[in-house]
N, C-alpha and C. Protein backbone atom coordinates (compact mmCIF):
# COMPACT_ATOMS: atom_id res chain seq x y z
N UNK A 1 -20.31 -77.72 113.55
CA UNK A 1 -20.03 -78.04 112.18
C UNK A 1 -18.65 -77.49 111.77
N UNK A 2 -18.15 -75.80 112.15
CA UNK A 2 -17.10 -75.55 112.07
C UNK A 2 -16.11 -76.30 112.77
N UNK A 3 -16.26 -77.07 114.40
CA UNK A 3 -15.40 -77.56 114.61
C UNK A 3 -14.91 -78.64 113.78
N UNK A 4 -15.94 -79.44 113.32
CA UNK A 4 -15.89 -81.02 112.69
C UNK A 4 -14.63 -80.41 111.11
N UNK A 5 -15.07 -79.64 110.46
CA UNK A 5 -14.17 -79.31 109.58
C UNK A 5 -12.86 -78.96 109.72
N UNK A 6 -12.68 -78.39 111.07
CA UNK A 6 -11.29 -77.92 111.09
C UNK A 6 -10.72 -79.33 111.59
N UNK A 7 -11.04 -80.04 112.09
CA UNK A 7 -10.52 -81.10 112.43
C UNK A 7 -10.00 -81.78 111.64
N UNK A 8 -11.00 -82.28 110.69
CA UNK A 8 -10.75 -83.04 109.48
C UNK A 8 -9.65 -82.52 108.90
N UNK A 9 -9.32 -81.26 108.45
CA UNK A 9 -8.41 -80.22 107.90
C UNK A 9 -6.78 -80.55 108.64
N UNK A 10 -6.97 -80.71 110.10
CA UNK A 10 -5.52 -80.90 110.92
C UNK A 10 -5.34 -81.89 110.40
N UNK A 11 -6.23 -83.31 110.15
CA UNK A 11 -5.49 -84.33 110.12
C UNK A 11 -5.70 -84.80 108.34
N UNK A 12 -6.13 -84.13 107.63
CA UNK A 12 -4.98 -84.18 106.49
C UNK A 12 -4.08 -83.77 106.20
N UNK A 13 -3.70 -82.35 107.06
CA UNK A 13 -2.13 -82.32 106.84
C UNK A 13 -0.88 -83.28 107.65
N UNK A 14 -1.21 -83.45 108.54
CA UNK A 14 -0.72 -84.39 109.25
C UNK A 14 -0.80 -85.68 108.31
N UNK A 15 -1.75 -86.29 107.76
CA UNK A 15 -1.14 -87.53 106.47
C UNK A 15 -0.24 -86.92 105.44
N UNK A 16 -0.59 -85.07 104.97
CA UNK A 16 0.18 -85.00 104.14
C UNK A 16 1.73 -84.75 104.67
N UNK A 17 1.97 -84.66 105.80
CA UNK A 17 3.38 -84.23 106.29
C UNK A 17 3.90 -85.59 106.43
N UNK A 18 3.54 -87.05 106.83
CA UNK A 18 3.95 -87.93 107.04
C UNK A 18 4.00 -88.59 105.84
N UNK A 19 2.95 -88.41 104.67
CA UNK A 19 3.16 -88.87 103.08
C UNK A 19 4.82 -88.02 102.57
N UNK A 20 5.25 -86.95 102.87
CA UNK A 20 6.43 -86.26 103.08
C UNK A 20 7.77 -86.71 103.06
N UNK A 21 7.50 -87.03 104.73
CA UNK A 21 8.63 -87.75 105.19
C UNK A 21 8.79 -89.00 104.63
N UNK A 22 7.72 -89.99 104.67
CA UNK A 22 7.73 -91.00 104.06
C UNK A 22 8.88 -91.12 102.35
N UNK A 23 8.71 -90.25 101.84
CA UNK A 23 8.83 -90.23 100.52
C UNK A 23 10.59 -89.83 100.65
N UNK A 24 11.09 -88.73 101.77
CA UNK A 24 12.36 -88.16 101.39
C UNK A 24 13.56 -89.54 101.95
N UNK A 25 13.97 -88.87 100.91
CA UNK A 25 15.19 -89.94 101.56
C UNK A 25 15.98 -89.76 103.05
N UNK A 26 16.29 -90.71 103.83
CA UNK A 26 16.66 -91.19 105.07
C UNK A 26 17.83 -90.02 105.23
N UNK A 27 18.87 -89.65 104.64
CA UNK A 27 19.91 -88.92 104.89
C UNK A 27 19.54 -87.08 104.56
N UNK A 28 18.78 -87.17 103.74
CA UNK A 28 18.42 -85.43 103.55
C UNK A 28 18.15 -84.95 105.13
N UNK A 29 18.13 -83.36 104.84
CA UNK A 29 17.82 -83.06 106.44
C UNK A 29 16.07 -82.73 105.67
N UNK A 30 15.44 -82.11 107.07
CA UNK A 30 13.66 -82.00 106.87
C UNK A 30 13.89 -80.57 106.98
N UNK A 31 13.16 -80.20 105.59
CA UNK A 31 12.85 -78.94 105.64
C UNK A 31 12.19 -77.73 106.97
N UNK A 32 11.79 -78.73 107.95
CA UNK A 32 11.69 -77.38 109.33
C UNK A 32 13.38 -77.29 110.09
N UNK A 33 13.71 -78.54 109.57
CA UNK A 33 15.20 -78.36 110.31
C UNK A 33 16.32 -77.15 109.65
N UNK A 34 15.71 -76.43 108.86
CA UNK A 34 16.62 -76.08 108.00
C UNK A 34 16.76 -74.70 108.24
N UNK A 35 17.70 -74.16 108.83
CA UNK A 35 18.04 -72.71 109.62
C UNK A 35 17.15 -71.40 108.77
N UNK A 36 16.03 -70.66 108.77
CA UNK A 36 15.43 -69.77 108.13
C UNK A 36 15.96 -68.38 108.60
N UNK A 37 16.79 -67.77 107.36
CA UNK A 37 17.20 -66.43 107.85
C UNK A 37 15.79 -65.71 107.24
N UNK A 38 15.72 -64.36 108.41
CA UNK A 38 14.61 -63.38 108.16
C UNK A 38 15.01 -62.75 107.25
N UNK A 39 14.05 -62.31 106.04
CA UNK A 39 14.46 -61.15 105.14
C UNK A 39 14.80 -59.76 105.63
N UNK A 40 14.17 -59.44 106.61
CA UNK A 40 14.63 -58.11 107.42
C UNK A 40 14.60 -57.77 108.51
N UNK A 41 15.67 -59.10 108.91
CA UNK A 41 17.09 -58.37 109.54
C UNK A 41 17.99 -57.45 108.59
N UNK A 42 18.41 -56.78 108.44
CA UNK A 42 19.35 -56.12 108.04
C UNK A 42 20.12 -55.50 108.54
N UNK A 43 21.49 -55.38 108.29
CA UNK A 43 22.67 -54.95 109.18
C UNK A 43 23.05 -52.62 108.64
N UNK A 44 22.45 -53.08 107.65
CA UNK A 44 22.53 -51.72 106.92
C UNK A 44 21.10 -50.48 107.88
N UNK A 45 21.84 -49.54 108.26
CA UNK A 45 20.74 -48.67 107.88
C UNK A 45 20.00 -48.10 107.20
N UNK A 46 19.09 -47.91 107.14
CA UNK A 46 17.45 -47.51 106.55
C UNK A 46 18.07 -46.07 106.13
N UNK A 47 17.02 -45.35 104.96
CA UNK A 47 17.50 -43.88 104.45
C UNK A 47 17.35 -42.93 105.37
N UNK A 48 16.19 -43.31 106.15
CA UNK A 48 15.65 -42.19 106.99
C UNK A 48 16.88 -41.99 108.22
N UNK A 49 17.43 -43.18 108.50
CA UNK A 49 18.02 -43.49 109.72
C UNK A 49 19.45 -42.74 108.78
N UNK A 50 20.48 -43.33 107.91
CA UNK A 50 21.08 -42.15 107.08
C UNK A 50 20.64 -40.79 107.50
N UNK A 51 19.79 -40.13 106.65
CA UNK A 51 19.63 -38.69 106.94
C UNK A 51 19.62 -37.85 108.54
N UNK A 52 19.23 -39.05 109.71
CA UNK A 52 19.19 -38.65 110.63
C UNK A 52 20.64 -38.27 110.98
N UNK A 53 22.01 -39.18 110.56
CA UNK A 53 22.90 -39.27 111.40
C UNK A 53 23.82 -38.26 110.75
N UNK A 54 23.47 -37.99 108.89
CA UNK A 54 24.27 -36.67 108.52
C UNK A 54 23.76 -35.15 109.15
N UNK A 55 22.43 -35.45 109.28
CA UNK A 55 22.08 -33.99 110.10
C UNK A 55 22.89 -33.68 111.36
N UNK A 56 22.65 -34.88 111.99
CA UNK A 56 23.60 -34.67 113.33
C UNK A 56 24.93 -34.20 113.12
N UNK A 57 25.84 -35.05 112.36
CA UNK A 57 26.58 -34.45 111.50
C UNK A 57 27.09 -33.09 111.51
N UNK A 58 26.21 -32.61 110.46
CA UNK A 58 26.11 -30.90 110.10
C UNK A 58 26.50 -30.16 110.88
N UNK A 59 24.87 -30.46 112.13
CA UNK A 59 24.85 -29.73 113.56
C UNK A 59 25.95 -29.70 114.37
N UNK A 60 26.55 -30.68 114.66
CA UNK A 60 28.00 -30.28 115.50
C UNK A 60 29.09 -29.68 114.51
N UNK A 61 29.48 -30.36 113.21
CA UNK A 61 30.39 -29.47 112.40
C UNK A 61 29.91 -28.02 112.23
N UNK A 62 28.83 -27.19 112.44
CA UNK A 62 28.00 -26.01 112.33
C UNK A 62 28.15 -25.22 113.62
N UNK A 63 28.68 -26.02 115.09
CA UNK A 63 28.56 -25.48 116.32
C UNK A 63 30.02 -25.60 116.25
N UNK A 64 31.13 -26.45 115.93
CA UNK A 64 32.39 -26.04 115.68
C UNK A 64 33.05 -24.58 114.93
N UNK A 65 32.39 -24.73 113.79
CA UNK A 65 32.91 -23.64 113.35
C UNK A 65 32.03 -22.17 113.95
N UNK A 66 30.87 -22.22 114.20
CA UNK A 66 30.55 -20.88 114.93
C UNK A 66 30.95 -20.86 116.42
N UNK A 67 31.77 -21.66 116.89
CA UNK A 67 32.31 -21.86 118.81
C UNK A 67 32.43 -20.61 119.16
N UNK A 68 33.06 -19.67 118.24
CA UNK A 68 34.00 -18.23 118.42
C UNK A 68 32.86 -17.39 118.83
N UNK A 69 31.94 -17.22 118.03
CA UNK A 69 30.76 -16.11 118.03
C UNK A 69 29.99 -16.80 119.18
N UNK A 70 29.63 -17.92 119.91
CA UNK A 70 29.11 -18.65 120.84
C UNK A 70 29.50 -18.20 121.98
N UNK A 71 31.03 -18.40 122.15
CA UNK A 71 31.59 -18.30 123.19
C UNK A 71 30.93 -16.58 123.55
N UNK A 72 31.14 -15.42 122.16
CA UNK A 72 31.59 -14.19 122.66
C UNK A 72 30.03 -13.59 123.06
N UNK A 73 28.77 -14.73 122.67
CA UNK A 73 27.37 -14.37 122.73
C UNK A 73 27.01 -14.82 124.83
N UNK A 74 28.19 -16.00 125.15
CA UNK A 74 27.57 -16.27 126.09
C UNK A 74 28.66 -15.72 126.92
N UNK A 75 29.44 -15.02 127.03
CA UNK A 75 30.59 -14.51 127.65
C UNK A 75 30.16 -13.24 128.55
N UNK A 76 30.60 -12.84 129.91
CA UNK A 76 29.80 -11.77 130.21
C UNK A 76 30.82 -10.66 130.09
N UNK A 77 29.62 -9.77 129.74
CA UNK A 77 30.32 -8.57 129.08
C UNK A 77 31.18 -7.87 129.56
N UNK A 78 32.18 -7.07 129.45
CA UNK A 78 32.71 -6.67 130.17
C UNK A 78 32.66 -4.94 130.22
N UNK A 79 33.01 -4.66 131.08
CA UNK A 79 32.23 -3.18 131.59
C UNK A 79 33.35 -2.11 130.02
N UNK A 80 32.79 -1.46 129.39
CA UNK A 80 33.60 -0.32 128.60
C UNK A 80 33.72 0.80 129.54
N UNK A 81 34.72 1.13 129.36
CA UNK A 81 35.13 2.48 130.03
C UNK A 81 34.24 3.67 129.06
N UNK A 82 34.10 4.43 129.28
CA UNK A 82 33.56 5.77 128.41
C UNK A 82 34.26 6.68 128.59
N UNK A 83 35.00 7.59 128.00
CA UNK A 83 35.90 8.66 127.99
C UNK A 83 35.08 9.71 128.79
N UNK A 84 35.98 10.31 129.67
CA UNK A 84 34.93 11.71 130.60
C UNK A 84 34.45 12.55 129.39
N UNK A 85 33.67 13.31 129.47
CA UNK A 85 32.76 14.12 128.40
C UNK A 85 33.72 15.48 128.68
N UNK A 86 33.61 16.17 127.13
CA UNK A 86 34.93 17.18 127.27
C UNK A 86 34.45 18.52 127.97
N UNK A 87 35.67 19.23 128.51
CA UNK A 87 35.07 19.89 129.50
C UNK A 87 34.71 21.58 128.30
N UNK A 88 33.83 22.33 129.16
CA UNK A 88 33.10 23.15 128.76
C UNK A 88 33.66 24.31 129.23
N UNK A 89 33.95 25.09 128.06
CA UNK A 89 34.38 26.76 128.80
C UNK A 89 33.24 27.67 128.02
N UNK A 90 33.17 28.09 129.36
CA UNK A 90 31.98 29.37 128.75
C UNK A 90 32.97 30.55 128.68
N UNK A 91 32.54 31.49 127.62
CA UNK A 91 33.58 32.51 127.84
C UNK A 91 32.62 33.43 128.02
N UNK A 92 33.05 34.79 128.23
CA UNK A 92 32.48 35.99 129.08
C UNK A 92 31.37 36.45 127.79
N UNK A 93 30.30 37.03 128.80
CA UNK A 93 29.70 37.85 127.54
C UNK A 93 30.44 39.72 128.06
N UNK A 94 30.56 39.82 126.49
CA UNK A 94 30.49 41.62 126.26
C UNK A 94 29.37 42.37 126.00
N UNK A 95 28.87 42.21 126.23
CA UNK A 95 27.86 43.45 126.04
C UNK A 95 26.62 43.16 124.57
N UNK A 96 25.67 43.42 124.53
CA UNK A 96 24.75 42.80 123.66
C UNK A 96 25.10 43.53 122.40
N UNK A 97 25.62 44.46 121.79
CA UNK A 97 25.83 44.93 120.81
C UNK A 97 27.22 45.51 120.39
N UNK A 98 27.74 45.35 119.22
CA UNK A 98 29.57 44.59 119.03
C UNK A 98 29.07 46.53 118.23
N UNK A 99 30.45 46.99 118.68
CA UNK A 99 30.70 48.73 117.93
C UNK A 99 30.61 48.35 116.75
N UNK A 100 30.29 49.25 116.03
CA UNK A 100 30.74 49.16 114.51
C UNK A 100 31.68 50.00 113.85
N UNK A 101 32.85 49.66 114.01
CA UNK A 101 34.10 50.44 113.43
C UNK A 101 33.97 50.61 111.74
């Protein structure tokens, strides 16, 4: 029963597409001929796609200006000298108890 209906259904549009043509004039073009641009295509990027490309952005202008502190974080260290430790004079002991003049 569903088939019998859809059938019927194809072929009234098919009279109505040929009642159509019938009717337009000989020189018009037919509306399937007629180039359909998509609404979205678009040549612009999207906001999200924006925000992606100023972040990126940021991030390298942000690794430019810190290069200096980068460089001196991944740089290997270099050995400091340490000054010798100063030398020690012991001086003499006198005797455990100083005269009392």
């Amino acid at each position: 029963m569903a088939d019998a209906e859809t059938i019927i259904a194809i072929e009234q549009l098919k009279k109505a597409e040929e009642a159509k043509e019938a009717a337009r004039p000989a020189g018009a073009p037919a509306a399937a001929e007629a180039p359909e641009t998509p609404a979205t295509d678009s040549r612009t990027l999207t906001t999200t796609q924006w925000l992606s490309v100023i972040s990126i952005i940021i991030s390298v202008v942000g690794v430019y200006y810190k290069r200096e502190e980068i460089k001196k974080v991944f740089a290997k260290p270099k050995k400091v000298s340490t000054p010798p430790p100063p030398e020690v004079v012991k001086t003499p002991k006198r005797g455990s108890l100083r005269p009392m003049d």
